[in-house]
N, C-alpha and C. Protein backbone atom coordinates (compact mmCIF):
# COMPACT_ATOMS: atom_id res chain seq x y z
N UNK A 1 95.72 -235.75 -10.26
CA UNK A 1 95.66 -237.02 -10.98
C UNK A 1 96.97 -237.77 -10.80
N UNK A 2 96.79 -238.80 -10.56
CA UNK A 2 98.11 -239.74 -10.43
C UNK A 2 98.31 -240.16 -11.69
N UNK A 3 98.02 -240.40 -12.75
CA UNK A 3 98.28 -241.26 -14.03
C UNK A 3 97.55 -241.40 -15.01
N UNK A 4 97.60 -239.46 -15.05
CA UNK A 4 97.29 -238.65 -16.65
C UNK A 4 97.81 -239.94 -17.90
N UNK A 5 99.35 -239.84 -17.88
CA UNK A 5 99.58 -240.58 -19.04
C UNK A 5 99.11 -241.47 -19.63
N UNK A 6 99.30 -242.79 -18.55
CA UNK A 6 98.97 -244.16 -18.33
C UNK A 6 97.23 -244.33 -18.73
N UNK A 7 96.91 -243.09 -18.27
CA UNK A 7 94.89 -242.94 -18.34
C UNK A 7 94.68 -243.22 -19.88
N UNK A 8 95.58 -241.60 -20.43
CA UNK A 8 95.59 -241.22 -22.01
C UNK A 8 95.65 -242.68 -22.96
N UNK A 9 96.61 -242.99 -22.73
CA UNK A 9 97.28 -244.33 -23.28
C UNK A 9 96.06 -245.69 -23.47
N UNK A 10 95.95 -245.96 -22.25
CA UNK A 10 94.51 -246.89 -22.01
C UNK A 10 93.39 -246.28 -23.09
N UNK A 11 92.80 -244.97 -22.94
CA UNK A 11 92.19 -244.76 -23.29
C UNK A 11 92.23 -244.44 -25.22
N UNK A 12 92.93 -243.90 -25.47
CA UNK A 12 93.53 -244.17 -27.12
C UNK A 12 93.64 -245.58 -27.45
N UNK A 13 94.21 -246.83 -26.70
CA UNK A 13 94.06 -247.73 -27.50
C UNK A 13 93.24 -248.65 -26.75
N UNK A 14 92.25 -248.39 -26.00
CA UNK A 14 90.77 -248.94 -25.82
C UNK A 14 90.01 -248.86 -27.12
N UNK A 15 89.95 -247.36 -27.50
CA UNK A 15 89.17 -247.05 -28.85
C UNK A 15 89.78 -247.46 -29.96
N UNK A 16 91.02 -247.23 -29.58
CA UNK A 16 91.29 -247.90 -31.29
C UNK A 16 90.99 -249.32 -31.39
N UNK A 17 91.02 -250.30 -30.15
CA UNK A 17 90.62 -251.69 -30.23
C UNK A 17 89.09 -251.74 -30.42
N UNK A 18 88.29 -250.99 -29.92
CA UNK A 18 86.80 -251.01 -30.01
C UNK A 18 86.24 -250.61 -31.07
N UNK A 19 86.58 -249.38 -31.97
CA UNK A 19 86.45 -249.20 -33.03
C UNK A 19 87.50 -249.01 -34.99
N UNK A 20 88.32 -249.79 -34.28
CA UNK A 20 88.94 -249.81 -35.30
C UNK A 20 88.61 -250.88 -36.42
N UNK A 21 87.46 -251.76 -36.01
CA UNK A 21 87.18 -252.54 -37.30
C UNK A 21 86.14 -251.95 -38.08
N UNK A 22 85.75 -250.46 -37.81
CA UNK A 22 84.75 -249.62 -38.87
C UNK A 22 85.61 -249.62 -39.88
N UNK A 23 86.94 -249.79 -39.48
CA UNK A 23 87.68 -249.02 -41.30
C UNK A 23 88.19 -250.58 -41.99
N UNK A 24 87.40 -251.27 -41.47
CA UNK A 24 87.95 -252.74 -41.97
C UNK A 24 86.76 -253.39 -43.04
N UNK A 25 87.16 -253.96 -44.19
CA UNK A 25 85.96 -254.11 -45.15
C UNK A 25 85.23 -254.87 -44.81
N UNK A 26 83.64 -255.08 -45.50
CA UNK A 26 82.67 -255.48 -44.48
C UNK A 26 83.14 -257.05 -44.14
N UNK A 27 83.22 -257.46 -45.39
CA UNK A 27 83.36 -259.24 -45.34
C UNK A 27 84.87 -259.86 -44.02
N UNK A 28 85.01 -258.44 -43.24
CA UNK A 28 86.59 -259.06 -42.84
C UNK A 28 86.38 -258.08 -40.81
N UNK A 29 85.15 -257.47 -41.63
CA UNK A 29 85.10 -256.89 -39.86
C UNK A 29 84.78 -257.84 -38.64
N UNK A 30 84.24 -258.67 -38.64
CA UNK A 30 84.33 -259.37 -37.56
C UNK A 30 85.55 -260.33 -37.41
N UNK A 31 86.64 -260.98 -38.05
CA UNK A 31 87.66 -261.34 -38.42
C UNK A 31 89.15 -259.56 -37.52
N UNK A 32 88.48 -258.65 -38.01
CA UNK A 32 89.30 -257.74 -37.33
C UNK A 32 89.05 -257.30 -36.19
N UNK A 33 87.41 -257.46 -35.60
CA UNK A 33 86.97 -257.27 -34.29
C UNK A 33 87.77 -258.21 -33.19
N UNK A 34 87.45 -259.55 -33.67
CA UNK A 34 88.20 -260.10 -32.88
C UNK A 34 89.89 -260.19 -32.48
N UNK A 35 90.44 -259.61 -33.48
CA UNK A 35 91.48 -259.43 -33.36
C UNK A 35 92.25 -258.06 -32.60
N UNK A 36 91.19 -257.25 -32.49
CA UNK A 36 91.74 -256.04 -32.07
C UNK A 36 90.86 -256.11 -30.13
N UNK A 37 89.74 -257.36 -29.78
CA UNK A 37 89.23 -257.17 -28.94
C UNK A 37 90.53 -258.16 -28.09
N UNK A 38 90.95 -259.51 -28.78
CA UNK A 38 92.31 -260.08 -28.02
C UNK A 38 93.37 -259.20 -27.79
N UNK A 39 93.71 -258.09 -28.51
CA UNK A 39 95.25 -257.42 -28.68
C UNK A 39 94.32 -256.79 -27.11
N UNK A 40 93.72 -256.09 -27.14
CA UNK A 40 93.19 -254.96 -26.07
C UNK A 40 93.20 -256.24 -24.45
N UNK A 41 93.07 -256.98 -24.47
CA UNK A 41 92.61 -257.74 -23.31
C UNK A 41 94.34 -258.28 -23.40
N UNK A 42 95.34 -258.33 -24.14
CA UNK A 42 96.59 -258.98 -24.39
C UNK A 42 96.88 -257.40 -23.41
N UNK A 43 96.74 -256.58 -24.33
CA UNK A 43 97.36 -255.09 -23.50
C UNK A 43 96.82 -255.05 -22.34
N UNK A 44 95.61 -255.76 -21.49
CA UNK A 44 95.35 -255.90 -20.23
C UNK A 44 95.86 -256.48 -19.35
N UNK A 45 95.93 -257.89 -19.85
CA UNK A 45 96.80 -258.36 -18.89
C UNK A 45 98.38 -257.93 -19.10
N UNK A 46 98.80 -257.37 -19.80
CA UNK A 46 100.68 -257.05 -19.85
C UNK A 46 100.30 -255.90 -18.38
N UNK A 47 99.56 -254.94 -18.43
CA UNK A 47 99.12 -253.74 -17.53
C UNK A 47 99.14 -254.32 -16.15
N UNK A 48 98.17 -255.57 -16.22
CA UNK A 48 97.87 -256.04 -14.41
C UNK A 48 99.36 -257.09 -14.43
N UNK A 49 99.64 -257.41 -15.03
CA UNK A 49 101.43 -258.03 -14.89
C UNK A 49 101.95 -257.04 -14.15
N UNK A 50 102.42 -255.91 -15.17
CA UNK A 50 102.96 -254.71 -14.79
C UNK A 50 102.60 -253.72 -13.18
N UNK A 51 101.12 -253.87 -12.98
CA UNK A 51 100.66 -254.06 -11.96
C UNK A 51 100.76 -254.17 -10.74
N UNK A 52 100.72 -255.78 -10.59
CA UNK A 52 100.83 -256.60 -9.25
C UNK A 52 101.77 -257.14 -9.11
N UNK A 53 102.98 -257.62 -10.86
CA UNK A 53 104.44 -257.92 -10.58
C UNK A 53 105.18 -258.99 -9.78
N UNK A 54 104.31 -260.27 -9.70
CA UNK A 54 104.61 -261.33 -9.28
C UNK A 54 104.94 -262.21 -9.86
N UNK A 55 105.56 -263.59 -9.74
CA UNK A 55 105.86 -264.90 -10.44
C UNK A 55 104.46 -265.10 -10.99
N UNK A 56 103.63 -265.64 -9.64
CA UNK A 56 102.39 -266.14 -9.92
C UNK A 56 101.68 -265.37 -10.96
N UNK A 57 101.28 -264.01 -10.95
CA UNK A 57 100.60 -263.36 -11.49
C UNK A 57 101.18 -263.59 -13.19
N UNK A 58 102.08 -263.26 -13.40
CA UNK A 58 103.28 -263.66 -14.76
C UNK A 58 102.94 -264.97 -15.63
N UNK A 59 102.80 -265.79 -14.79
CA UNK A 59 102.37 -267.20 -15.06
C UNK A 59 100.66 -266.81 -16.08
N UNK A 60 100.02 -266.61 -15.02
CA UNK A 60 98.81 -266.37 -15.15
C UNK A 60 98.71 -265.79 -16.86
N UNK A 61 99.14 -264.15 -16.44
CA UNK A 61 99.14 -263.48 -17.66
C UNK A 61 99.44 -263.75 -18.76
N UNK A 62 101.02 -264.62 -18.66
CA UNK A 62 101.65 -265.47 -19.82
C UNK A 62 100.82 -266.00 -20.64
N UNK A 63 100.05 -267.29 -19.36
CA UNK A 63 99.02 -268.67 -20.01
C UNK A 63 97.91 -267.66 -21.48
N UNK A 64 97.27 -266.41 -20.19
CA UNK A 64 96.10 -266.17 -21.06
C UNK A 64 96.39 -264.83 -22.32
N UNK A 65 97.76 -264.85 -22.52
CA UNK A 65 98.44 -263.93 -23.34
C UNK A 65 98.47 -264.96 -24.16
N UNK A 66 99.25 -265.94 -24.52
CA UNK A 66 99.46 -266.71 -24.91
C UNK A 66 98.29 -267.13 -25.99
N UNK A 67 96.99 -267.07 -25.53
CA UNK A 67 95.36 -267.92 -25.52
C UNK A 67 95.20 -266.57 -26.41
N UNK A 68 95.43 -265.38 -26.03
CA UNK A 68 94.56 -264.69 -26.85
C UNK A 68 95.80 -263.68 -28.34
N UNK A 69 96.89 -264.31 -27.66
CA UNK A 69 98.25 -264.41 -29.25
C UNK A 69 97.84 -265.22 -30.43
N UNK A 70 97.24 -266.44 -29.54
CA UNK A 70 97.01 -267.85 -30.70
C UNK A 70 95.78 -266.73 -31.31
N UNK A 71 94.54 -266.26 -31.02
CA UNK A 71 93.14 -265.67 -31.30
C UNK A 71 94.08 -264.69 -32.51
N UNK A 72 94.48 -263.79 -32.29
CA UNK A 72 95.50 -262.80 -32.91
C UNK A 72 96.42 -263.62 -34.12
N UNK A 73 96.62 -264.60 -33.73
CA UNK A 73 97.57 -265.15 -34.29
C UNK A 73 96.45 -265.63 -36.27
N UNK A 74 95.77 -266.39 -35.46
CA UNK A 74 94.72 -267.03 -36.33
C UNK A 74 93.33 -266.15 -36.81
N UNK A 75 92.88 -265.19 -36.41
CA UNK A 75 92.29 -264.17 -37.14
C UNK A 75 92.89 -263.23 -38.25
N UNK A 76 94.25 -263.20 -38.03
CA UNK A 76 94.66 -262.78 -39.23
C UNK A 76 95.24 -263.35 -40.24
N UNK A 77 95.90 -264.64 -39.52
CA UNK A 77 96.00 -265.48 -41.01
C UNK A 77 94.83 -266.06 -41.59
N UNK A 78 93.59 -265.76 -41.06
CA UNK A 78 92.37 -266.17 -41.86
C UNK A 78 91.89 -265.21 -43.01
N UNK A 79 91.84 -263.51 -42.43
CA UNK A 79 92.05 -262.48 -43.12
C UNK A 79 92.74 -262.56 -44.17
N UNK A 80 93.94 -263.08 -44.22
CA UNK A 80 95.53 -263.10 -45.34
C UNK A 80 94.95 -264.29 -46.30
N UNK A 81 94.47 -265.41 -45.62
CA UNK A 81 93.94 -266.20 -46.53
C UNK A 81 93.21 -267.19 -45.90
N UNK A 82 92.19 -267.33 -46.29
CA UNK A 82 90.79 -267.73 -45.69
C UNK A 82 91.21 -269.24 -46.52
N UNK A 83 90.21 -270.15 -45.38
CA UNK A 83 89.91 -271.33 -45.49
C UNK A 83 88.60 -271.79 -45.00
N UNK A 84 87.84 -272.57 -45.46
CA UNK A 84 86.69 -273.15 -45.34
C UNK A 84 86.50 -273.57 -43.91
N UNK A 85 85.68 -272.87 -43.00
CA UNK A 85 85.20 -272.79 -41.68
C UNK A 85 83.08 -273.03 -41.71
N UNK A 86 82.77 -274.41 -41.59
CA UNK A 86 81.69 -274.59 -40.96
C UNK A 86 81.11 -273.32 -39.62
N UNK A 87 79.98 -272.81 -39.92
CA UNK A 87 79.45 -271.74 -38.98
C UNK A 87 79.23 -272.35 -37.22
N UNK A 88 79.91 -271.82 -36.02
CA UNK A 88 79.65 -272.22 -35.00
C UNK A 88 81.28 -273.09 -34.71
N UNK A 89 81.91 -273.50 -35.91
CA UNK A 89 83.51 -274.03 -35.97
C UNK A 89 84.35 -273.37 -35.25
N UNK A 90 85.15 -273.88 -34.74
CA UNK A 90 86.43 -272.96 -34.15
C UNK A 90 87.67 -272.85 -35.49
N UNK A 91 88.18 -271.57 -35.58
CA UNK A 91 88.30 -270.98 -36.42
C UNK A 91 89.88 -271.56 -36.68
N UNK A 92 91.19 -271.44 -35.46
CA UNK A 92 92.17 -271.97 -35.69
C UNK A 92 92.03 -273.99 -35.61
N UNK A 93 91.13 -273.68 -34.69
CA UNK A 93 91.33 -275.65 -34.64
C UNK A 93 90.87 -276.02 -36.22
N UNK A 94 90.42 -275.78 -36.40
CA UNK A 94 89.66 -276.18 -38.13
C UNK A 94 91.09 -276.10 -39.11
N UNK A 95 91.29 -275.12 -38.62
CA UNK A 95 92.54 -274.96 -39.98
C UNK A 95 93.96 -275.79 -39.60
N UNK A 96 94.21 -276.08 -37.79
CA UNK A 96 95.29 -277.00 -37.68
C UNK A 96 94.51 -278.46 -37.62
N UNK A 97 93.61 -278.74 -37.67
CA UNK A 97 92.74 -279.83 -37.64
C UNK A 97 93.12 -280.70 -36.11
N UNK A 98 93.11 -279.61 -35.09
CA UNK A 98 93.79 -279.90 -33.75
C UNK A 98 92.60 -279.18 -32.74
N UNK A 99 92.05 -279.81 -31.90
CA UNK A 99 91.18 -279.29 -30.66
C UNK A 99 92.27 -278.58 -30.33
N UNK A 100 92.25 -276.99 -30.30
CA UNK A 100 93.22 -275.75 -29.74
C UNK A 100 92.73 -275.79 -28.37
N UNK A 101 91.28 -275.62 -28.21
CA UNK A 101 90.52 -275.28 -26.94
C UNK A 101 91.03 -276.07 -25.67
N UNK A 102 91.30 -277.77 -26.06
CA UNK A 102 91.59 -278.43 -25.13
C UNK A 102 93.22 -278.43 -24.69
N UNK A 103 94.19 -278.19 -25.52
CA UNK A 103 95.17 -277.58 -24.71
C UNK A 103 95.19 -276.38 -24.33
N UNK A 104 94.44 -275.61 -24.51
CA UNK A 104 94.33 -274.12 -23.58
C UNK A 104 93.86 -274.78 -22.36
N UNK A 105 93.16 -275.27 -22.19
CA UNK A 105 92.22 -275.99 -21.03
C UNK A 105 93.38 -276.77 -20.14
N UNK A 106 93.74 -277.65 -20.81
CA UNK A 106 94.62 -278.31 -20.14
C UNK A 106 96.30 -277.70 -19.32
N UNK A 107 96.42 -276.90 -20.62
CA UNK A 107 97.56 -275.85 -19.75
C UNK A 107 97.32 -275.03 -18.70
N UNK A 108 95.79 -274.80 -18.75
CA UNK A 108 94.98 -273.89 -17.47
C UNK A 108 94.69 -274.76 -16.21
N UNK A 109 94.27 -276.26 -16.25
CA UNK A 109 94.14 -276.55 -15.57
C UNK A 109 95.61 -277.29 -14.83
N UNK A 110 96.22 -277.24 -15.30
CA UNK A 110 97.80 -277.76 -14.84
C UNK A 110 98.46 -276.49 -13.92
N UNK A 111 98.34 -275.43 -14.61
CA UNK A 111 98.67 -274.13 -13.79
C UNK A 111 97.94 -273.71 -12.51
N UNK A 112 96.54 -274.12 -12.72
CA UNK A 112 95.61 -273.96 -11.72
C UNK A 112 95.73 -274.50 -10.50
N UNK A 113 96.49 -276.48 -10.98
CA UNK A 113 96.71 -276.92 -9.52
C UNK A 113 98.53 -276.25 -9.13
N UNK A 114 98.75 -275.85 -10.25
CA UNK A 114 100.52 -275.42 -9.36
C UNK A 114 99.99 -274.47 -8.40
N UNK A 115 98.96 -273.36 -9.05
CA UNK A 115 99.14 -272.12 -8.02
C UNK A 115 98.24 -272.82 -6.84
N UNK A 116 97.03 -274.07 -6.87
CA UNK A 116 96.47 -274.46 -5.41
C UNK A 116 98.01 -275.06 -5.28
N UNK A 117 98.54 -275.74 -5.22
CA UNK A 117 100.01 -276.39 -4.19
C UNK A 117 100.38 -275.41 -4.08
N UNK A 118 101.52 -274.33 -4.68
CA UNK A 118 102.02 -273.39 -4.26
C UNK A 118 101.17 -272.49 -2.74
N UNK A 119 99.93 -272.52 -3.09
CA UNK A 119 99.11 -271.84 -1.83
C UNK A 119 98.82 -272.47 -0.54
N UNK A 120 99.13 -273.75 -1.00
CA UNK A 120 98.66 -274.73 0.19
C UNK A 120 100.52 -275.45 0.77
N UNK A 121 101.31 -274.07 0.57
CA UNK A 121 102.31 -274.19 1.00
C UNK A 121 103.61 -275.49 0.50
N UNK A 122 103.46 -275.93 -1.06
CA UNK A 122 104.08 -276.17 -1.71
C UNK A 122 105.14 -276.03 -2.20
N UNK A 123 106.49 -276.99 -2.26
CA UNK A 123 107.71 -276.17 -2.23
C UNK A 123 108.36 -276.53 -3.29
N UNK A 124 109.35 -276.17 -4.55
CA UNK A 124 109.92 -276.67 -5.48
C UNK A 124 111.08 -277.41 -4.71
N UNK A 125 111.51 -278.82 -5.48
CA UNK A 125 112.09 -279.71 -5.54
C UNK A 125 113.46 -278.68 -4.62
């Protein structure tokens, strides 16, 4: 085996992200699902960072670390103290009274054309 440890590790906090909202009370388990399914995909991309170990890739990981910090961020201050969310609502935009989605979008698509220029042989200033 090349990476007993690294396996172990993955695998302990896969499960603890997959089932750790059984021990969470009922009215708050999906509020902790989601929060433990962003941390696990946050611990994914830090792994393929760690990984492949590039600028580009870094960037990448950052943007969608970042996307699923804010998810983390705002599932538990909803937990700590809840605010009135319409069903089908987005959960942090409601509470900053700010479309979140469209600057995720927009920071994605800004990054998207750096890495097409960068590929299409693009050079910094």
């Amino acid at each position: 085996m090349k990476h007993p440890g690294v396996a172990f590790g993955l695998l302990v906090f896969g499960l603890a992200c997959s089932y750790g909202w059984y021990w969470a009370s009922p009215d708050m388990a999906a509020d902790v699902q989601n929060i433990l399914a962003a941390a696990f995909i946050f611990g994914l991309l830090a792994l393929f960072g760690l990984v492949f170990d590039s600028a580009e890739i870094w960037l990448v990981t950052a943007l969608l670390g970042l996307l699923k910090a804010s998810v983390i961020a705002c599932n538990t201050w909803y937990v700590i103290a809840p605010w009135p969310v319409m069903p089908g609502a987005p959960l942090c935009s409601t509470r900053l009274d700010l479309p979140l989605w469209i600057v995720g979008l927009v920071l994605g698509m800004v990054l998207a054309a750096y890495l097409l220029w960068k590929h299409q042989g693009g050079h910094d200033g």
